[in-house]
PDB file of N, CA and C in Angstrom:
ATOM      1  N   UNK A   1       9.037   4.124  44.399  1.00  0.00           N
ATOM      2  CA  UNK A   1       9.005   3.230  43.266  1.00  0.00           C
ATOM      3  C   UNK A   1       7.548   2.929  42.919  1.00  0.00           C
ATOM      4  N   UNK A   2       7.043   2.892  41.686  1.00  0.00           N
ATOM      5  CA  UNK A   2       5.855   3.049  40.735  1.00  0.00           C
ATOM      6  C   UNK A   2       6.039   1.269  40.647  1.00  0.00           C
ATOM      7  N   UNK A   3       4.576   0.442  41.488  1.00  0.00           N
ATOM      8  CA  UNK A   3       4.434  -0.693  40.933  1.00  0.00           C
ATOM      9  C   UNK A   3       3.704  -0.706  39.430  1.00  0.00           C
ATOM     10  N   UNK A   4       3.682  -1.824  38.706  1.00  0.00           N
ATOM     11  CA  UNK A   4       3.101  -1.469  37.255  1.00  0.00           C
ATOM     12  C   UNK A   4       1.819  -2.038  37.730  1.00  0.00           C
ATOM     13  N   UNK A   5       0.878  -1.354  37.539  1.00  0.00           N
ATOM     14  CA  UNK A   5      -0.816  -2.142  37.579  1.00  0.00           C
ATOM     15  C   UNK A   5      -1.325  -2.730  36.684  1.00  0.00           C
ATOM     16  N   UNK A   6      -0.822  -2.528  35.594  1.00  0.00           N
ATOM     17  CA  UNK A   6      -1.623  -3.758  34.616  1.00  0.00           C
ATOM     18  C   UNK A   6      -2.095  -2.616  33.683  1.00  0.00           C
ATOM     19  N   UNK A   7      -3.122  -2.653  32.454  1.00  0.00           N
ATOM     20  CA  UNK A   7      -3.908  -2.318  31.965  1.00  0.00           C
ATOM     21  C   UNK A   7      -5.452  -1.761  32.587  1.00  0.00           C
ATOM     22  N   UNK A   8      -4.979  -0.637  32.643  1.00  0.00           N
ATOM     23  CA  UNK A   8      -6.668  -0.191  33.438  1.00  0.00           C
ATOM     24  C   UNK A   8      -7.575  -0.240  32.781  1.00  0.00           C
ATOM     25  N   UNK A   9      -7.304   0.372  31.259  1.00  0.00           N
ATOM     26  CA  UNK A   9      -8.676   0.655  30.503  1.00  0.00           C
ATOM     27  C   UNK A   9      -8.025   0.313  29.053  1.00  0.00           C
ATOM     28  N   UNK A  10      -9.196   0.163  27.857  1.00  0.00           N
ATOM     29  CA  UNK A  10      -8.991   0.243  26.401  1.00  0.00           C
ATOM     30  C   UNK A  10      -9.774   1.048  25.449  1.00  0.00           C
ATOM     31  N   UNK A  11      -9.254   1.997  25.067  1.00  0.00           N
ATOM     32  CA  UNK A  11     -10.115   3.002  24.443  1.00  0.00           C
ATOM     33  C   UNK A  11     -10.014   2.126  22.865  1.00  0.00           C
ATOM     34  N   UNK A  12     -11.464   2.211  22.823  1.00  0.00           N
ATOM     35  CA  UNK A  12     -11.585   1.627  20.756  1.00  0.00           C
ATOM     36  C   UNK A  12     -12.313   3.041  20.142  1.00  0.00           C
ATOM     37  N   UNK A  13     -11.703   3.507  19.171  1.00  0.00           N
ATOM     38  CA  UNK A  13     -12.651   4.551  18.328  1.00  0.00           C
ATOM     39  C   UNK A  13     -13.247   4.147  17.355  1.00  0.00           C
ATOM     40  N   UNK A  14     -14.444   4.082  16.992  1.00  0.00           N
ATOM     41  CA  UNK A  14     -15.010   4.102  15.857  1.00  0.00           C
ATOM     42  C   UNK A  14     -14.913   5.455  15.085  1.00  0.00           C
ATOM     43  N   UNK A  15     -14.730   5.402  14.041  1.00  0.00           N
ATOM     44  CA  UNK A  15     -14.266   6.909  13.332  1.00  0.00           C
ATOM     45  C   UNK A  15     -15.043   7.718  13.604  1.00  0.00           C
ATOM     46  N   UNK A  16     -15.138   8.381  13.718  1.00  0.00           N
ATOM     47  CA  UNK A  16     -16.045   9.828  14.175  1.00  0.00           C
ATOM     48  C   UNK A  16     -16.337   9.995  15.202  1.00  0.00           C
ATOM     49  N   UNK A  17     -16.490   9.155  16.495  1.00  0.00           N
ATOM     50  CA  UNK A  17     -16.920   9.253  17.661  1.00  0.00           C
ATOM     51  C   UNK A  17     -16.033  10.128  18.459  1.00  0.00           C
ATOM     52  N   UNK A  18     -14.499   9.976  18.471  1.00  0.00           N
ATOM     53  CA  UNK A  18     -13.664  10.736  19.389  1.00  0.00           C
ATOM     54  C   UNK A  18     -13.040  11.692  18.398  1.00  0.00           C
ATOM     55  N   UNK A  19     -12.287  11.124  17.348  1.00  0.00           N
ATOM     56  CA  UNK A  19     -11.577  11.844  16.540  1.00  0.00           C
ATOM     57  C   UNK A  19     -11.799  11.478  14.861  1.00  0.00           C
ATOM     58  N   UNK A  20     -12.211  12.402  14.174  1.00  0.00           N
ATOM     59  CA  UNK A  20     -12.349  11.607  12.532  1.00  0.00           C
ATOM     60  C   UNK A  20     -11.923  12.525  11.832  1.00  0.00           C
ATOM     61  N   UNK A  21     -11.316  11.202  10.938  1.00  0.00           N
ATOM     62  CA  UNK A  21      -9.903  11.282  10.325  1.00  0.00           C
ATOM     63  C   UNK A  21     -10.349  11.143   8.563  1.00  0.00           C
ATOM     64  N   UNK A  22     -11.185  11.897   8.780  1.00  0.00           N
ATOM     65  CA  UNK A  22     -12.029  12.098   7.135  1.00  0.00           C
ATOM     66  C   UNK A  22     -11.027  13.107   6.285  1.00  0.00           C
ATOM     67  N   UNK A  23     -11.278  14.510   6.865  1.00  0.00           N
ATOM     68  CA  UNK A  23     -10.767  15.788   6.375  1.00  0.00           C
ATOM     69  C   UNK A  23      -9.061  15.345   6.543  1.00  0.00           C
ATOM     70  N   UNK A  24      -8.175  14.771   7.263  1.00  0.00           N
ATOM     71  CA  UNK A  24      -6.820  14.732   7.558  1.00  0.00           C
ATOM     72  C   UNK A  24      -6.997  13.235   6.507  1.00  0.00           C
ATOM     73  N   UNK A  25      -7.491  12.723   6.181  1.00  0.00           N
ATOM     74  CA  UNK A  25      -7.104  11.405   4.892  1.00  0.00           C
ATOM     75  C   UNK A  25      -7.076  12.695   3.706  1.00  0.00           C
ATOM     76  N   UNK A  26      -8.559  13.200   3.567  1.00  0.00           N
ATOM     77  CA  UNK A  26      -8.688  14.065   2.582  1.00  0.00           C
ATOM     78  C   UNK A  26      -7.100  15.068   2.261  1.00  0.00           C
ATOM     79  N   UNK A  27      -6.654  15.461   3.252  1.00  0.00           N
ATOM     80  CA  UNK A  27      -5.622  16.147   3.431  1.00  0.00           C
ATOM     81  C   UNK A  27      -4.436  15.755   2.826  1.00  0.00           C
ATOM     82  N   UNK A  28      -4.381  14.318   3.919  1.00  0.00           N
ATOM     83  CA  UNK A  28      -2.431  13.317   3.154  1.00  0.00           C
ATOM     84  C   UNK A  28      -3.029  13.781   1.580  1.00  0.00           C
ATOM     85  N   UNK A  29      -3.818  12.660   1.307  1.00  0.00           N
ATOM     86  CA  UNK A  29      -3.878  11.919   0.162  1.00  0.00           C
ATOM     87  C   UNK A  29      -4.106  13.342  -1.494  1.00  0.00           C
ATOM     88  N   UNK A  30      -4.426  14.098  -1.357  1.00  0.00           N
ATOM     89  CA  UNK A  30      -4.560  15.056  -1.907  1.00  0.00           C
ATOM     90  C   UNK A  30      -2.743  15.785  -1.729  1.00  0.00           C
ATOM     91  N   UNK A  31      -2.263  16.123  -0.999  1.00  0.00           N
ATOM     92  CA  UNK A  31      -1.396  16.478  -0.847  1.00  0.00           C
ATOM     93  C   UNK A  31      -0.147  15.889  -1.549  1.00  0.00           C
ATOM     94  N   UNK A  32      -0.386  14.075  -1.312  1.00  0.00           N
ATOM     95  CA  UNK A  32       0.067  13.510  -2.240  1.00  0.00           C
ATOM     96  C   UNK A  32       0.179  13.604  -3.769  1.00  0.00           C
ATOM     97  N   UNK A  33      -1.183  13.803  -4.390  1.00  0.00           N
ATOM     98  CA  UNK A  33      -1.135  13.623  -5.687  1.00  0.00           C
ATOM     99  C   UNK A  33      -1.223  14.929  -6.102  1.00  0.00           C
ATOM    100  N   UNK A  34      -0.663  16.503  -5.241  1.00  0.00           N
ATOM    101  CA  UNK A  34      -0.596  17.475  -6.118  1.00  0.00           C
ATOM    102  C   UNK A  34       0.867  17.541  -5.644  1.00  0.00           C
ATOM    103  N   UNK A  35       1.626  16.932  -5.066  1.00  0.00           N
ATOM    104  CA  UNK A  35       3.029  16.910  -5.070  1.00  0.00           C
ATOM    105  C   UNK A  35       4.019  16.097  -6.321  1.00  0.00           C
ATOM    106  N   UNK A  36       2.989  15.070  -6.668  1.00  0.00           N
ATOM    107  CA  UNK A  36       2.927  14.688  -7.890  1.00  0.00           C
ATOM    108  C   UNK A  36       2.622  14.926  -9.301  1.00  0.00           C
ATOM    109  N   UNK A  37       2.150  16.432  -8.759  1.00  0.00           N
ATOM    110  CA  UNK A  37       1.616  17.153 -10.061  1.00  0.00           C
ATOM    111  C   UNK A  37       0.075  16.885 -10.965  1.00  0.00           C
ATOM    112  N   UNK A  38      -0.767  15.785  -9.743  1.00  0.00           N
ATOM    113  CA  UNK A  38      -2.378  15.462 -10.293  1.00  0.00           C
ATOM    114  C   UNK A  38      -3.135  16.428  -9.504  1.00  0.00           C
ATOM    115  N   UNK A  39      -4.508  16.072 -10.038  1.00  0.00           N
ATOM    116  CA  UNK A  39      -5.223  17.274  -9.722  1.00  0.00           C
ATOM    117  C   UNK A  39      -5.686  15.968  -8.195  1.00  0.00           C
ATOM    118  N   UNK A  40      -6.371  17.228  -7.049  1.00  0.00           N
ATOM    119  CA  UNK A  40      -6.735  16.376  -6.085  1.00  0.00           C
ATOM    120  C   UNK A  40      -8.224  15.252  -6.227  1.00  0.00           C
ATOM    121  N   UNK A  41      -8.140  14.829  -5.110  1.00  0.00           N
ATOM    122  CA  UNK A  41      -9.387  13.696  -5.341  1.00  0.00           C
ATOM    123  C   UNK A  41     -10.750  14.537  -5.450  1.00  0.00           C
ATOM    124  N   UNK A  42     -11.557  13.896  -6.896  1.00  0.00           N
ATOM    125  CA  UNK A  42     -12.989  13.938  -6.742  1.00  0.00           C
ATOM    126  C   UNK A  42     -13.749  13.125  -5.497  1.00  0.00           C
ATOM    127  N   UNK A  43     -14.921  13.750  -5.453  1.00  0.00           N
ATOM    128  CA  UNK A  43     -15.869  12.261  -4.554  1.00  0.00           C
ATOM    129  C   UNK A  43     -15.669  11.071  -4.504  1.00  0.00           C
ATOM    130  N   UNK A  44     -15.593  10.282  -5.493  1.00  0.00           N
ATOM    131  CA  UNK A  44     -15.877   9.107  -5.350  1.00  0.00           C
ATOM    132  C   UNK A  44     -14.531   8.619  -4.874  1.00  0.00           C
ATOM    133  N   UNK A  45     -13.329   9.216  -4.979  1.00  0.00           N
ATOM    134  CA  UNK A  45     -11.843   8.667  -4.410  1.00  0.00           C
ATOM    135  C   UNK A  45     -11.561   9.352  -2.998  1.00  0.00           C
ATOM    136  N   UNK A  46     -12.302   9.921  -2.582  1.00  0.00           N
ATOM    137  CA  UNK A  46     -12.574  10.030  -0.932  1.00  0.00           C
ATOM    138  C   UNK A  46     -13.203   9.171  -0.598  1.00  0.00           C
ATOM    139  N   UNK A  47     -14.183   9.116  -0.737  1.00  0.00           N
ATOM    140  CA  UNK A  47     -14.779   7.522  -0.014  1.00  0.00           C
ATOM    141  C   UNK A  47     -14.811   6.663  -0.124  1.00  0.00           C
ATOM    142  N   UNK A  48     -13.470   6.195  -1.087  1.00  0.00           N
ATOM    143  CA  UNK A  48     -12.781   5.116  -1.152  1.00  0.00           C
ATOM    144  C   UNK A  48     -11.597   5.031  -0.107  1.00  0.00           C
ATOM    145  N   UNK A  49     -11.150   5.926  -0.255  1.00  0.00           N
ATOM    146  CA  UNK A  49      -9.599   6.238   0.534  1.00  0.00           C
ATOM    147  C   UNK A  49     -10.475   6.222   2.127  1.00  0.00           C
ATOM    148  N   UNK A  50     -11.617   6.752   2.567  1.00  0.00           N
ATOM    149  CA  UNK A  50     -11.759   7.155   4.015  1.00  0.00           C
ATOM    150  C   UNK A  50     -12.334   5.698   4.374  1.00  0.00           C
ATOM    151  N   UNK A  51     -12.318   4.313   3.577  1.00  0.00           N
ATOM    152  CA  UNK A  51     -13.039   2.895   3.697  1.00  0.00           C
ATOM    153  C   UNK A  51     -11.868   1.977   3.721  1.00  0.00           C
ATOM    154  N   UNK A  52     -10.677   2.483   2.743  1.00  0.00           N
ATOM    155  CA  UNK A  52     -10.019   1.566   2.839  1.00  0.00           C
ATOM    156  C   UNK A  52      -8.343   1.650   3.269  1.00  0.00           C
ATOM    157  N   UNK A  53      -7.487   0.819   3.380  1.00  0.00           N
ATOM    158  CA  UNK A  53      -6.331   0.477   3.625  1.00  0.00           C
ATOM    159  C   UNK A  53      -5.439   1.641   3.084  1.00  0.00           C
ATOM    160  N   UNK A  54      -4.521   2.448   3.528  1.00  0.00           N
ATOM    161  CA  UNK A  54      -3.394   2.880   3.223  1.00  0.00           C
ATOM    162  C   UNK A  54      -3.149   2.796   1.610  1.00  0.00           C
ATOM    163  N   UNK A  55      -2.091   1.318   1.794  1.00  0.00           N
ATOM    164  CA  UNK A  55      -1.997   0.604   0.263  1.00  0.00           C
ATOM    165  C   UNK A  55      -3.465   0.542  -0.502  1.00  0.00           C
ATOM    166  N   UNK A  56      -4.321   0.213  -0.167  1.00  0.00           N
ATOM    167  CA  UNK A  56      -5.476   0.490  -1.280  1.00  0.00           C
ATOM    168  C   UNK A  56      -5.608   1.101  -1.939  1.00  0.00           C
ATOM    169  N   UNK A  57      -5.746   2.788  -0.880  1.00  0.00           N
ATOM    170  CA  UNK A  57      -5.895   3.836  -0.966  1.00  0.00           C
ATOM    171  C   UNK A  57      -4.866   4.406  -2.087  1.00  0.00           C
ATOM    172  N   UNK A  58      -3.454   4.155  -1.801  1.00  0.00           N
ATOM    173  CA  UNK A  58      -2.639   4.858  -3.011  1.00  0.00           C
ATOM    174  C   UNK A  58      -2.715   3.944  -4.554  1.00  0.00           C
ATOM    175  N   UNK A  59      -2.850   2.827  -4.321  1.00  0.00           N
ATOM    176  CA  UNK A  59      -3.256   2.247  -5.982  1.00  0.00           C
ATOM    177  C   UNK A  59      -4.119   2.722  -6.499  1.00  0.00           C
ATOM    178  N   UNK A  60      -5.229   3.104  -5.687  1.00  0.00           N
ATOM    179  CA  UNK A  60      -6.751   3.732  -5.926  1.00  0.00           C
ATOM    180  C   UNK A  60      -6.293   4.981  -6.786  1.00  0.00           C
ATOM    181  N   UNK A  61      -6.007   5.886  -6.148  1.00  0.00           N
ATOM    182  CA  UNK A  61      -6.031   6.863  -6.164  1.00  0.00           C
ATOM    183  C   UNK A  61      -4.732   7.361  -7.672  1.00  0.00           C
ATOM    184  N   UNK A  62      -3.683   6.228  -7.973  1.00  0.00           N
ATOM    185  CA  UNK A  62      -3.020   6.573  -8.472  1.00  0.00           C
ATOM    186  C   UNK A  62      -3.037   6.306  -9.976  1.00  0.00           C
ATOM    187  N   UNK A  63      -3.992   5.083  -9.836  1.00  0.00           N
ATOM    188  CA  UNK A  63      -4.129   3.894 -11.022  1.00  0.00           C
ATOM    189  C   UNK A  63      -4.266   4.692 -11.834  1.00  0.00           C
ATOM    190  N   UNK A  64      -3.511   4.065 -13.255  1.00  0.00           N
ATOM    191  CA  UNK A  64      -3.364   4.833 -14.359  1.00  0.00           C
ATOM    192  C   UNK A  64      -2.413   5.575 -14.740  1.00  0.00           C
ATOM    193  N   UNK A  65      -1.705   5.616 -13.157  1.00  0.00           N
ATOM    194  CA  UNK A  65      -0.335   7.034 -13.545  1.00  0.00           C
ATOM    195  C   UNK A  65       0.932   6.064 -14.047  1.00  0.00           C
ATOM    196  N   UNK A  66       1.861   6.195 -14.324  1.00  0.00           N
ATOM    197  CA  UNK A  66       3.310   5.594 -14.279  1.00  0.00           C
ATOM    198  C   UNK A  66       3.807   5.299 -13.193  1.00  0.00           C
TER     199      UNK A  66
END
């Protein structure tokens, strides 16, 4: 029988240090709006989307559509 020890350790990532999740935002979010039939994100709506919230990110990115 496995006693439980507690919490050994806490891994925190700052984006880029272990894993960054730039190119895979770039990825969803593009994927999104040509499934929708828009063209994918310019510059300036990547580095919006790779700064902010999920929900941000799709108002951002969508504003203007229906």
């Amino acid at each position: 029988m496995h006693r439980n020890q507690g919490t050994r350790a806490v891994v925190f990532d700052c984006d880029g240090v272990m894993f960054d999740s730039r190119e895979a935002n770039i990825n969803f979010y593009n994927h999104l709006l040509t499934h929708f039939g828009l063209s994918p994100m310019e510059k300036e709506a990547v580095n919006f989307v790779h700064m902010h919230t999920a929900d941000e990110s799709i108002r951002h990115i969508f504003q203007g559509t229906p």
